[in-house]
PDB file of N, CA and C in Angstrom:
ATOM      1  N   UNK A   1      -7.148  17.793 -14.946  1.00  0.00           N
ATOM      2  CA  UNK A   1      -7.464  19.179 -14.653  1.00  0.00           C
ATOM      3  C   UNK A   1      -6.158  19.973 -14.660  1.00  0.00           C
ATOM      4  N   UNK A   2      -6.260  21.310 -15.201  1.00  0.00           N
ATOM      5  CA  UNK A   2      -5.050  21.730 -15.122  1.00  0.00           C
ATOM      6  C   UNK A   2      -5.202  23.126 -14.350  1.00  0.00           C
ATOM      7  N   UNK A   3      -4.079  23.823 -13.660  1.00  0.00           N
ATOM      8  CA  UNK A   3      -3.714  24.728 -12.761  1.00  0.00           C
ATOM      9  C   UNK A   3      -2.832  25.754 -13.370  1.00  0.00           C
ATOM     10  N   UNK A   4      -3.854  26.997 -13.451  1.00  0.00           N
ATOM     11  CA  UNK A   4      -3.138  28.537 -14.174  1.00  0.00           C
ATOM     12  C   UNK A   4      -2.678  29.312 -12.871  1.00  0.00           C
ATOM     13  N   UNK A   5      -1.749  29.649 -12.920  1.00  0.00           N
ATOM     14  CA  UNK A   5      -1.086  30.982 -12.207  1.00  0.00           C
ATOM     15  C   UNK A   5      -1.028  32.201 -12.587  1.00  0.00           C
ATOM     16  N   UNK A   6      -1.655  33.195 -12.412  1.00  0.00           N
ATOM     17  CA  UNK A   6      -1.311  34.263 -13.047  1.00  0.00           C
ATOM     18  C   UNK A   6      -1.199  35.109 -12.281  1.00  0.00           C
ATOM     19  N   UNK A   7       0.183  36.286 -12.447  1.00  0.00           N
ATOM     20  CA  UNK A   7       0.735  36.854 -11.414  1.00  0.00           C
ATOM     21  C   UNK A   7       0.289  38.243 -12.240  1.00  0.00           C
ATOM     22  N   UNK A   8      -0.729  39.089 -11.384  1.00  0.00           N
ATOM     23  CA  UNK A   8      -0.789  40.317 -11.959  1.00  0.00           C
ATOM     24  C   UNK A   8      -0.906  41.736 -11.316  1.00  0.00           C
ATOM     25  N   UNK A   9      -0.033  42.384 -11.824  1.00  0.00           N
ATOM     26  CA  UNK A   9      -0.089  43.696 -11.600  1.00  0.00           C
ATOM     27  C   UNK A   9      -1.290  44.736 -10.922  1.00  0.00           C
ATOM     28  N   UNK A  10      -1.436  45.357 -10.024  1.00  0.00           N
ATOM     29  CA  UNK A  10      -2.085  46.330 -10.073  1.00  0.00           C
ATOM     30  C   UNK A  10      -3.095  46.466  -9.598  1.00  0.00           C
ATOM     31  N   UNK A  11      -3.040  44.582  -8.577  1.00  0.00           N
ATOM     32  CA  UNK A  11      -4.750  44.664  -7.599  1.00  0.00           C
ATOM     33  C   UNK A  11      -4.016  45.404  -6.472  1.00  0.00           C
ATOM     34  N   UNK A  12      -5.226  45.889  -5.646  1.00  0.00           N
ATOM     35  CA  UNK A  12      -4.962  46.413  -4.544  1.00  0.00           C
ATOM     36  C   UNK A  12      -6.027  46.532  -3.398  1.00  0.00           C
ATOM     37  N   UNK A  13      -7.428  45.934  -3.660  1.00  0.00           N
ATOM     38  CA  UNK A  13      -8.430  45.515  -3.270  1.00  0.00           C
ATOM     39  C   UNK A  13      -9.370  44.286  -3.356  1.00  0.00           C
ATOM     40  N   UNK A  14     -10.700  43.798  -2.432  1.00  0.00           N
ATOM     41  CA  UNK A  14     -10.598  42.726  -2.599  1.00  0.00           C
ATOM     42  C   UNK A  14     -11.779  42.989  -4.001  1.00  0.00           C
ATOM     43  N   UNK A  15     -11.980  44.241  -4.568  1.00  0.00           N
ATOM     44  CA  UNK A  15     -12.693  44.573  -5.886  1.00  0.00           C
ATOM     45  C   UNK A  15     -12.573  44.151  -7.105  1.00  0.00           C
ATOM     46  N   UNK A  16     -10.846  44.737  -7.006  1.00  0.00           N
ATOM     47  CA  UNK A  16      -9.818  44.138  -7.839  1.00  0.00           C
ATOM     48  C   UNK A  16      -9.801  42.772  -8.303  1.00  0.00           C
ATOM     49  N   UNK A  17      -9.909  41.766  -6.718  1.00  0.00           N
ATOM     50  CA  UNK A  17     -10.035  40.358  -7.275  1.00  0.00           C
ATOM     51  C   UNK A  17     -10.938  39.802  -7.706  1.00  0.00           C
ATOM     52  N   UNK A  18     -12.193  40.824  -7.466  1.00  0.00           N
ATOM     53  CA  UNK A  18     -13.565  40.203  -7.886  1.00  0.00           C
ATOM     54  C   UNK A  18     -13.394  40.547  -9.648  1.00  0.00           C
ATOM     55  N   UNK A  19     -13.086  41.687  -9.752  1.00  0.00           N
ATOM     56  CA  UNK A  19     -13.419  42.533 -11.418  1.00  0.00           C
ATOM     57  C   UNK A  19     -12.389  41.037 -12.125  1.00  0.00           C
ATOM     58  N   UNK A  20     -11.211  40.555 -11.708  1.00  0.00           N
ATOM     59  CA  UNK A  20     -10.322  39.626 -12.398  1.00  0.00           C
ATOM     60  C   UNK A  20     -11.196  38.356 -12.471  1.00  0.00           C
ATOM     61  N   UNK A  21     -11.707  38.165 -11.283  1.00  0.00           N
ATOM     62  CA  UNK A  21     -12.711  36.849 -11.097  1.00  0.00           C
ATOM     63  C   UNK A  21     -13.932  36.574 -12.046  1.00  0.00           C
ATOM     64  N   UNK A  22     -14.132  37.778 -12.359  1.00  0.00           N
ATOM     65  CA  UNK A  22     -15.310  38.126 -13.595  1.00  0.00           C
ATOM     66  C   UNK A  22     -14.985  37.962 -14.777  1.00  0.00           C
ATOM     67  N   UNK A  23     -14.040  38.275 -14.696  1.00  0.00           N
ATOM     68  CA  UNK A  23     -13.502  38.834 -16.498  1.00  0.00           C
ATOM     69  C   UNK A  23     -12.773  36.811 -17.160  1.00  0.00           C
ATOM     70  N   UNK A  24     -12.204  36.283 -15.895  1.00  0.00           N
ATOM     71  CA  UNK A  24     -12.481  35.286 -16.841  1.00  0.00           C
ATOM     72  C   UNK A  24     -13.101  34.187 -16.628  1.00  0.00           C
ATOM     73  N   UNK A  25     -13.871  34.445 -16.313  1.00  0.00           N
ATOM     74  CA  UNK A  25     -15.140  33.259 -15.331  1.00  0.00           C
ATOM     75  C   UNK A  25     -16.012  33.940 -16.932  1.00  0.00           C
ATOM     76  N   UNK A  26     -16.204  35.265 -17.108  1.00  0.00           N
ATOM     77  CA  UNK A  26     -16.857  35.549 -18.288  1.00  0.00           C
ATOM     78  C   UNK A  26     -16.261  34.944 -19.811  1.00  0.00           C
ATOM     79  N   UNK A  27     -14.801  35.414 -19.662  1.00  0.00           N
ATOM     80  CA  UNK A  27     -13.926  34.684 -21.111  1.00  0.00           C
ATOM     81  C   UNK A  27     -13.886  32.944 -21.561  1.00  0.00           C
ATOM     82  N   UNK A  28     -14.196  32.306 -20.115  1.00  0.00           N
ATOM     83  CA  UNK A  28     -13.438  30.897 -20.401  1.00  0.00           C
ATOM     84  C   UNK A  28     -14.456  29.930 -19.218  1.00  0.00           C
ATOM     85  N   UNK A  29     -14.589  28.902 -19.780  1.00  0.00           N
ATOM     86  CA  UNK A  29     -15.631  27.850 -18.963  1.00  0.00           C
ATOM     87  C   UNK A  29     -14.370  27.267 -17.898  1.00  0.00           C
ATOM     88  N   UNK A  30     -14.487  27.966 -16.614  1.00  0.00           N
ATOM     89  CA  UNK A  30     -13.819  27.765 -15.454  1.00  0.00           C
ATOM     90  C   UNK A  30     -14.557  26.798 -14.410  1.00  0.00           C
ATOM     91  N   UNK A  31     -13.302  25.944 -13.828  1.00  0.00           N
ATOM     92  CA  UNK A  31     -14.250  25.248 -12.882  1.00  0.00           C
ATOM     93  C   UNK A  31     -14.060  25.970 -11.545  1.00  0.00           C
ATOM     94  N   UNK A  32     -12.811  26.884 -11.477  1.00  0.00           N
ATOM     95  CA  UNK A  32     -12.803  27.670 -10.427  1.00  0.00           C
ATOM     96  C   UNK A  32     -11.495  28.676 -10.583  1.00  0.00           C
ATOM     97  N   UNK A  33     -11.586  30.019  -9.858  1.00  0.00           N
ATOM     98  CA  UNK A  33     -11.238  30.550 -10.037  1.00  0.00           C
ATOM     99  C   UNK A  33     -10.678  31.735  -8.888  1.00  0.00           C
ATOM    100  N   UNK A  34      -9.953  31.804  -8.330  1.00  0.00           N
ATOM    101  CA  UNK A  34      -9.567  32.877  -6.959  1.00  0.00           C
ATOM    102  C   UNK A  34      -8.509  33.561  -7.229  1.00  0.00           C
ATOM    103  N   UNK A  35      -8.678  35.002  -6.539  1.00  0.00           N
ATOM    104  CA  UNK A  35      -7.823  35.577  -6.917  1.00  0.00           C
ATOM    105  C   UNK A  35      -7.112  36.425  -5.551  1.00  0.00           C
ATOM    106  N   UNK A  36      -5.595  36.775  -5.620  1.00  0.00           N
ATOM    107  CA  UNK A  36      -5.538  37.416  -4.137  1.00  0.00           C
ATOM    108  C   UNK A  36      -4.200  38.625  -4.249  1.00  0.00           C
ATOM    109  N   UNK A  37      -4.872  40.076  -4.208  1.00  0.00           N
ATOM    110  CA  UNK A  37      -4.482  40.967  -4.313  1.00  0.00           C
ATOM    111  C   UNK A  37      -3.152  41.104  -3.394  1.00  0.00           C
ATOM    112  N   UNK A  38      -3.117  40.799  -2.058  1.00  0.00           N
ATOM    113  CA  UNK A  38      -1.814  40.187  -1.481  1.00  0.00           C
ATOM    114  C   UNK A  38      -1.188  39.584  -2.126  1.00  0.00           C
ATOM    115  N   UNK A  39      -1.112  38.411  -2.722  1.00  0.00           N
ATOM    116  CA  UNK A  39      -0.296  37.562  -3.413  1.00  0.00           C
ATOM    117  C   UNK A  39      -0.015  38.039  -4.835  1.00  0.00           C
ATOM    118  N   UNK A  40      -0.860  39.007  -5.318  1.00  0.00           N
ATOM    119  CA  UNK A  40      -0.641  39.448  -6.377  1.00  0.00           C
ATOM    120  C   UNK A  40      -1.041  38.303  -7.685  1.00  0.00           C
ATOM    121  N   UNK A  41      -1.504  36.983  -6.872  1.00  0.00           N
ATOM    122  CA  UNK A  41      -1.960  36.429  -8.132  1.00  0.00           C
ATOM    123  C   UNK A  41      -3.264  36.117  -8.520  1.00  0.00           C
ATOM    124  N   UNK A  42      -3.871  35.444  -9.723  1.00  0.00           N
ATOM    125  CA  UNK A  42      -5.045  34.223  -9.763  1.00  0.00           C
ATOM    126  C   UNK A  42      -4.930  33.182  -9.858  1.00  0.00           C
ATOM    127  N   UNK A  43      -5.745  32.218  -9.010  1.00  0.00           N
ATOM    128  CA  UNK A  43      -5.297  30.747  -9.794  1.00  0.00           C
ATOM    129  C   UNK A  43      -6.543  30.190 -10.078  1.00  0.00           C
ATOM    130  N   UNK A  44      -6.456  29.825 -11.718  1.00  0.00           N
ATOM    131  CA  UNK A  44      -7.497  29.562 -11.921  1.00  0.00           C
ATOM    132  C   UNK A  44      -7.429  27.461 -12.046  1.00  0.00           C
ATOM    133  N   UNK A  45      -8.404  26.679 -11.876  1.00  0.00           N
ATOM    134  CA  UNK A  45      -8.581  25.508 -12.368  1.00  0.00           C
ATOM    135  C   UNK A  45      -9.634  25.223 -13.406  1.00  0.00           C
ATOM    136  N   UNK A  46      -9.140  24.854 -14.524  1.00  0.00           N
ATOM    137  CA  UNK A  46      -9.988  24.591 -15.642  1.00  0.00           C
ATOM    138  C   UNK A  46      -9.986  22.782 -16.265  1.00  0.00           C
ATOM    139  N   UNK A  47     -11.249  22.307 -16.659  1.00  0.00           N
ATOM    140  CA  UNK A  47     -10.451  21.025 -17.286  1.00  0.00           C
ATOM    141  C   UNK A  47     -10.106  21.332 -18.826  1.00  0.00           C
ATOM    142  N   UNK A  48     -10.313  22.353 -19.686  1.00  0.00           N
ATOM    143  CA  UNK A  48      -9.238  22.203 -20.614  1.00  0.00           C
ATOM    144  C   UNK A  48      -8.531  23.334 -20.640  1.00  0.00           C
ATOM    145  N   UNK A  49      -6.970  23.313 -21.309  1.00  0.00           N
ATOM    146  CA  UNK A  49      -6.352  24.336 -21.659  1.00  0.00           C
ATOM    147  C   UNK A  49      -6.818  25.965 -21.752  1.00  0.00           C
ATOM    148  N   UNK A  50      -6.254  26.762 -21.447  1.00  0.00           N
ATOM    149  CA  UNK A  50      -6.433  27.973 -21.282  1.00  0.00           C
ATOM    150  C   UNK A  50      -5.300  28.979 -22.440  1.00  0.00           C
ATOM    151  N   UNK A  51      -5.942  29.653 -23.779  1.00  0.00           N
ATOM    152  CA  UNK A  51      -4.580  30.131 -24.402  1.00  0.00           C
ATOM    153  C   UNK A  51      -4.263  31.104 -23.654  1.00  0.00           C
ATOM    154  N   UNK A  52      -3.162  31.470 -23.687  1.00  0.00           N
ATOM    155  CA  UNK A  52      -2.108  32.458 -22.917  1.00  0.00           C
ATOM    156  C   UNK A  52      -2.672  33.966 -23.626  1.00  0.00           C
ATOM    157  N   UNK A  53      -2.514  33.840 -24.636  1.00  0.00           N
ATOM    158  CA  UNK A  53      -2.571  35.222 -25.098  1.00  0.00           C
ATOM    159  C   UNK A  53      -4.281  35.874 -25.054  1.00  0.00           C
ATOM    160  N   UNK A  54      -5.041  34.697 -25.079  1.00  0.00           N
ATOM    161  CA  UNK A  54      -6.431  34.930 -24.725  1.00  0.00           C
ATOM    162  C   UNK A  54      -6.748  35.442 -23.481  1.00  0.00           C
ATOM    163  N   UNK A  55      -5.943  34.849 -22.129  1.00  0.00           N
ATOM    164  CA  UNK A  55      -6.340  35.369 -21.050  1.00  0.00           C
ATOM    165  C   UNK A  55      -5.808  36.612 -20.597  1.00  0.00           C
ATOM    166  N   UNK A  56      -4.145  36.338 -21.384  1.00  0.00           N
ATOM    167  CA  UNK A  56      -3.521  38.053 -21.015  1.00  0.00           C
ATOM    168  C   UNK A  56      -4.584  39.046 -21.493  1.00  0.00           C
ATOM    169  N   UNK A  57      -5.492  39.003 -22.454  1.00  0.00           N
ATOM    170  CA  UNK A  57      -6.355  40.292 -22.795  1.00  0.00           C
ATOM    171  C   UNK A  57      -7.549  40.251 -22.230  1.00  0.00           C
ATOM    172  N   UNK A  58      -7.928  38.769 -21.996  1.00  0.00           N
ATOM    173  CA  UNK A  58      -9.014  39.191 -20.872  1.00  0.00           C
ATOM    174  C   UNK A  58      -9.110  39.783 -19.689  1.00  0.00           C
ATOM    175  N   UNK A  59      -7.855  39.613 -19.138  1.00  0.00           N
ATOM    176  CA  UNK A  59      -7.495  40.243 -18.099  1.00  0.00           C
ATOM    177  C   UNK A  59      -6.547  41.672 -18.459  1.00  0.00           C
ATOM    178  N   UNK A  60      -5.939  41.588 -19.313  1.00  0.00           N
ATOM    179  CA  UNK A  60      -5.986  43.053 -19.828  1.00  0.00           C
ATOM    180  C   UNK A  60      -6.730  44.290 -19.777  1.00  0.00           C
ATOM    181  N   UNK A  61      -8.111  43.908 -20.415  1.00  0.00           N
ATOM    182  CA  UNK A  61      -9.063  44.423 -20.521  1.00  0.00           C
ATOM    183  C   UNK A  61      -9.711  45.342 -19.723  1.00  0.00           C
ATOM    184  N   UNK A  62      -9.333  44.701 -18.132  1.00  0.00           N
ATOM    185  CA  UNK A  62     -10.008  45.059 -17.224  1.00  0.00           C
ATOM    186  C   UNK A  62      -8.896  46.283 -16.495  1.00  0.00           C
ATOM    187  N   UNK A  63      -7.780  46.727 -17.196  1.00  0.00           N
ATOM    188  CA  UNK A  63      -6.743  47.545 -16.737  1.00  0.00           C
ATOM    189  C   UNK A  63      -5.753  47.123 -15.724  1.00  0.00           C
ATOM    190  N   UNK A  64      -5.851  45.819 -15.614  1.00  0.00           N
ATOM    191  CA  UNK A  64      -3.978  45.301 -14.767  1.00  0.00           C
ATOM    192  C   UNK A  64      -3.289  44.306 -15.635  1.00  0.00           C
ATOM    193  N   UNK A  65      -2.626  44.173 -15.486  1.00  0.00           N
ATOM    194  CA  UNK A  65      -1.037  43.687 -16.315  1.00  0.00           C
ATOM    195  C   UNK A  65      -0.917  42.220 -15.931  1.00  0.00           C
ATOM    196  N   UNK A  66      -1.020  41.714 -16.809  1.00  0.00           N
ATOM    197  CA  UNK A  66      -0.420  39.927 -16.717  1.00  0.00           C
ATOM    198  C   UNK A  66       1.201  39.971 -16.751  1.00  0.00           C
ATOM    199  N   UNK A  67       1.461  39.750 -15.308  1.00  0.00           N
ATOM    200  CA  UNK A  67       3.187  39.338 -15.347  1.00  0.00           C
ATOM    201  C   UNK A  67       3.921  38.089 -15.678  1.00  0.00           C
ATOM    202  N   UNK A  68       3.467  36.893 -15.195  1.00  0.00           N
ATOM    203  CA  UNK A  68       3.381  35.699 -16.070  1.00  0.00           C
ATOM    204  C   UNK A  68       2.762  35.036 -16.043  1.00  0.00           C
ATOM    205  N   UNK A  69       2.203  33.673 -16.162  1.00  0.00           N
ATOM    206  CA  UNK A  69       1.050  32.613 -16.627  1.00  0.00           C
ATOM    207  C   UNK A  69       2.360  31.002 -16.555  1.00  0.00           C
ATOM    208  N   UNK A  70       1.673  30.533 -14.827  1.00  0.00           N
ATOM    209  CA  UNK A  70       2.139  28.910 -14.846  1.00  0.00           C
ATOM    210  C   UNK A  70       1.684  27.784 -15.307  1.00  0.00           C
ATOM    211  N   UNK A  71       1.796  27.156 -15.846  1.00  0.00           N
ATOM    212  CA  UNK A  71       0.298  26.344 -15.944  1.00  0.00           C
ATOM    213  C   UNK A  71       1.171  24.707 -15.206  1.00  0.00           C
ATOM    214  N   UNK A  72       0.266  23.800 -14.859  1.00  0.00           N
ATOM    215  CA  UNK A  72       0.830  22.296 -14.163  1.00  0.00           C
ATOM    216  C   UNK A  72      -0.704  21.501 -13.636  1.00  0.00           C
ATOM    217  N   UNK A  73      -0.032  20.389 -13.783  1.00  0.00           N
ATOM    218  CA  UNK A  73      -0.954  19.315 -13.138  1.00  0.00           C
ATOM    219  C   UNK A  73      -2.100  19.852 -12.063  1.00  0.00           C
ATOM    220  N   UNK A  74      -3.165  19.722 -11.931  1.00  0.00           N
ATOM    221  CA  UNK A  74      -3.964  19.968 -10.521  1.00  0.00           C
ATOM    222  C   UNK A  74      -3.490  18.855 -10.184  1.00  0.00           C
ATOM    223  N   UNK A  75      -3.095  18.921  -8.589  1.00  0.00           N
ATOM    224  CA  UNK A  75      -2.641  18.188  -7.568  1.00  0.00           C
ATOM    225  C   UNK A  75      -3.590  18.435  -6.352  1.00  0.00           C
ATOM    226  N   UNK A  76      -5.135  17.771  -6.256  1.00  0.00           N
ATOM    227  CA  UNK A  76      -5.455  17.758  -4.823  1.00  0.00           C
ATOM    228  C   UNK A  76      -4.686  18.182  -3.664  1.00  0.00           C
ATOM    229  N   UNK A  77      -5.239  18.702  -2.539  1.00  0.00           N
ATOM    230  CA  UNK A  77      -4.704  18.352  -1.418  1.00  0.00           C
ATOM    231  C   UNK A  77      -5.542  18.127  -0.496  1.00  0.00           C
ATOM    232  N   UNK A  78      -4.847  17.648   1.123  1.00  0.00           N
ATOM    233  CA  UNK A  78      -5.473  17.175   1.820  1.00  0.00           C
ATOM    234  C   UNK A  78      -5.280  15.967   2.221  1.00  0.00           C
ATOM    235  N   UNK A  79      -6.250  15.470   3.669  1.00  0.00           N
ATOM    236  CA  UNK A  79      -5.956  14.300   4.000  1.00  0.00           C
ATOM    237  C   UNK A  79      -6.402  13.216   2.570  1.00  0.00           C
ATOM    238  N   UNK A  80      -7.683  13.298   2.286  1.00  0.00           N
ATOM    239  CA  UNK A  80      -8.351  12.323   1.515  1.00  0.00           C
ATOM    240  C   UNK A  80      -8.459  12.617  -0.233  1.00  0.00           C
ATOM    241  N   UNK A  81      -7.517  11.772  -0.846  1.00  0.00           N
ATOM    242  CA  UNK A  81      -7.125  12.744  -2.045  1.00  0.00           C
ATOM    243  C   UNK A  81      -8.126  11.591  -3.083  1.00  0.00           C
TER     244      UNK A  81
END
């Protein structure tokens, strides 16, 4: 499973994180997806790859700014992994 970061511009409600939560829960077969206008980011978990330039416009789309895109291992946490 792999782990997207995306740091974006321009939420400022918890609306904001829903309209981002939509847009690529709509673009891309997500197994999950949260987003947090405080933190300014999303993190999405998908089991395959996610293209970069695909999600910058999906989330484009919706009028806030992709600042960058992490991607890494999903790493459980917790007591019982």
């Amino acid at each position: 499973m792999v782990q997207i970061t995306v740091k974006i511009d321009g939420m400022m409600c918890g609306m904001c994180e829903a309209h981002i939560n939509d847009a690529v829960r709509r673009a891309f077969p997500v197994k999950k997806v949260t987003s947090s206008h405080r933190k300014g980011e999303a993190v999405i978990l998908t089991e395959a790859d996610i293209d970069e330039t695909a999600l910058r416009n999906a989330i484009g789309a919706t009028g806030y700014r992709v600042l960058s895109v992490v991607r890494g291992p999903y790493e459980k946490k917790g007591l019982f992994r």
